[in-house]
Protein backbone atom coordinates (compact mmCIF):
# COMPACT_ATOMS: atom_id res chain seq x y z
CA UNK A 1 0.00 0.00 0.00
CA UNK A 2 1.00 3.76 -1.05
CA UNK A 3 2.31 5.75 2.27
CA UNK A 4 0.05 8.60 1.64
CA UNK A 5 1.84 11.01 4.35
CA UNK A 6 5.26 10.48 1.98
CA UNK A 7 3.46 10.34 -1.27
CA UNK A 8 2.11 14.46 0.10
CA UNK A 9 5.86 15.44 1.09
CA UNK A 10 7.12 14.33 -2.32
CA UNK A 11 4.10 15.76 -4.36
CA UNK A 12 4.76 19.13 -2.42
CA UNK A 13 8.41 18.64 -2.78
CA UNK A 14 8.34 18.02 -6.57
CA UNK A 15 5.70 21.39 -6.82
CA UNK A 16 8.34 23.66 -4.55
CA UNK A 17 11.49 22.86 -6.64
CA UNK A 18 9.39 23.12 -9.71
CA UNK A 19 8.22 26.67 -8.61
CA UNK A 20 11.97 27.36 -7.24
CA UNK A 21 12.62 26.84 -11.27
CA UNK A 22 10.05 29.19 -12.37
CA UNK A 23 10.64 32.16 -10.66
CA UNK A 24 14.37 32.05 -10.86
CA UNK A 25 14.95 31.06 -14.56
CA UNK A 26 11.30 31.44 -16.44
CA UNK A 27 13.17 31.16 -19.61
CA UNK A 28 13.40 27.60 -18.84
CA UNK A 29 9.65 27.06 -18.01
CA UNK A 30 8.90 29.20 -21.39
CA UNK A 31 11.56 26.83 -23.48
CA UNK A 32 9.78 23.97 -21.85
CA UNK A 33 6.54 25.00 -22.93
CA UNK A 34 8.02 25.70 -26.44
CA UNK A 35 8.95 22.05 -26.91
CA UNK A 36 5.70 20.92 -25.83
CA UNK A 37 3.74 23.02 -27.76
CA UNK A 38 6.02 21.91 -30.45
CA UNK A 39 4.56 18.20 -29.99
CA UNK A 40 1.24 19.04 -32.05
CA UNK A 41 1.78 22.71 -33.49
CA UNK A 42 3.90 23.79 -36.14
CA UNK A 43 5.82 26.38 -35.78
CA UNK A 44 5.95 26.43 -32.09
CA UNK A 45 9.78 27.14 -31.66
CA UNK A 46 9.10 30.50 -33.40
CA UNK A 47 6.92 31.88 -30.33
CA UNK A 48 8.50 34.28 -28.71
CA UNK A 49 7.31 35.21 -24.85
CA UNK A 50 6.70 38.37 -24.24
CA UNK A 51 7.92 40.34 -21.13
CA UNK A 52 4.70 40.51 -19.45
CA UNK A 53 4.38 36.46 -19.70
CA UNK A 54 7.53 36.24 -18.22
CA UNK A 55 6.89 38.15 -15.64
CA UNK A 56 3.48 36.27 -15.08
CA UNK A 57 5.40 33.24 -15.03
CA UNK A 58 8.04 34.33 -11.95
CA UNK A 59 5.05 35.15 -9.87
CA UNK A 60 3.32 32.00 -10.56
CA UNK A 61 6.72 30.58 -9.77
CA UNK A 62 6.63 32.79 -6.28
CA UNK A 63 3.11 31.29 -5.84
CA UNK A 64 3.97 27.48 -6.09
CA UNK A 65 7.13 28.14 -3.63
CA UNK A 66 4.71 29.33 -1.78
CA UNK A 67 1.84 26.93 -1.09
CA UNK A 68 4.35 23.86 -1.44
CA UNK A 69 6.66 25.49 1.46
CA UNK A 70 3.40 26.04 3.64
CA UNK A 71 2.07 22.46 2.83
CA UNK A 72 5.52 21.14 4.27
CA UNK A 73 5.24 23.34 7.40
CA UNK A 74 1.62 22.46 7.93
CA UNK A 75 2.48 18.52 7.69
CA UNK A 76 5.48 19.29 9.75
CA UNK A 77 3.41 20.75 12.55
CA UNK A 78 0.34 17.89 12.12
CA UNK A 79 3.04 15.67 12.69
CA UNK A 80 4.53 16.92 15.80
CA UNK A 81 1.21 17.37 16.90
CA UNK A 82 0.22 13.60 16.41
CA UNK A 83 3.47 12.75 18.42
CA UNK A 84 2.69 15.05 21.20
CA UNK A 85 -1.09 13.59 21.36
CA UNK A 86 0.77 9.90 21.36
CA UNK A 87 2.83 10.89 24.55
CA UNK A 88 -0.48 13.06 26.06
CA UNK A 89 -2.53 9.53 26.02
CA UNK A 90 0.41 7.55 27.10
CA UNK A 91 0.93 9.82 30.10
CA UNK A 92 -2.88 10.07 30.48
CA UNK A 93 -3.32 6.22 30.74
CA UNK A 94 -0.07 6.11 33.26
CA UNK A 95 -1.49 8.41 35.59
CA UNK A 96 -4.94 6.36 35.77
CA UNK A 97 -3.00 2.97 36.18
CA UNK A 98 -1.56 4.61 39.42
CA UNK A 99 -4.66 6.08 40.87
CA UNK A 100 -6.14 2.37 40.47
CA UNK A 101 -2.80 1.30 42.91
């Protein structure tokens, strides 16, 4: 069976280095899209991206970097929380086994 806790880190890993990729070097992302564009248009590697896309591009970019890092922090802290609640019940059930005595 799929670990779906590690199948979410690497899905928002994969989307934060993607986005890293973005907004640093859009010319990449825009050559990427080129070539797949290129797959069932003629012509394609004649596009040329204007500014403005580019620019639309880094802040999507900024975006992704964005919601992955906060996914990671939010499983992070779920997590420690889950652990802490683990140790709460342990303690919980410790202190009852020495009222009973």
């Amino acid at each position: 069976m799929v670990d779906t806790q590690k199948s979410r880190t690497f899905g928002a890993v994969v989307v934060l280095v993607q986005g890293a990729v973005t907004a640093l070097l859009p010319r990449v992302s825009v050559r990427f899209i080129k070539n797949a564009i290129g797959k069932n248009f003629h012509n394609a590697s004649e596009l040329e991206a204007k500014p403005a896309y580019v620019r639309q591009l880094r802040a999507v970019g900024v975006g992704m970097v964005a919601a992955a890092g906060t996914d990671l922090l939010l499983q992070s802290a779920a997590e420690d929380e889950d652990d802490g609640d683990d140790v709460g019940a342990a303690d919980a059930a410790d202190a009852a086994d020495a009222a009973e005595d």
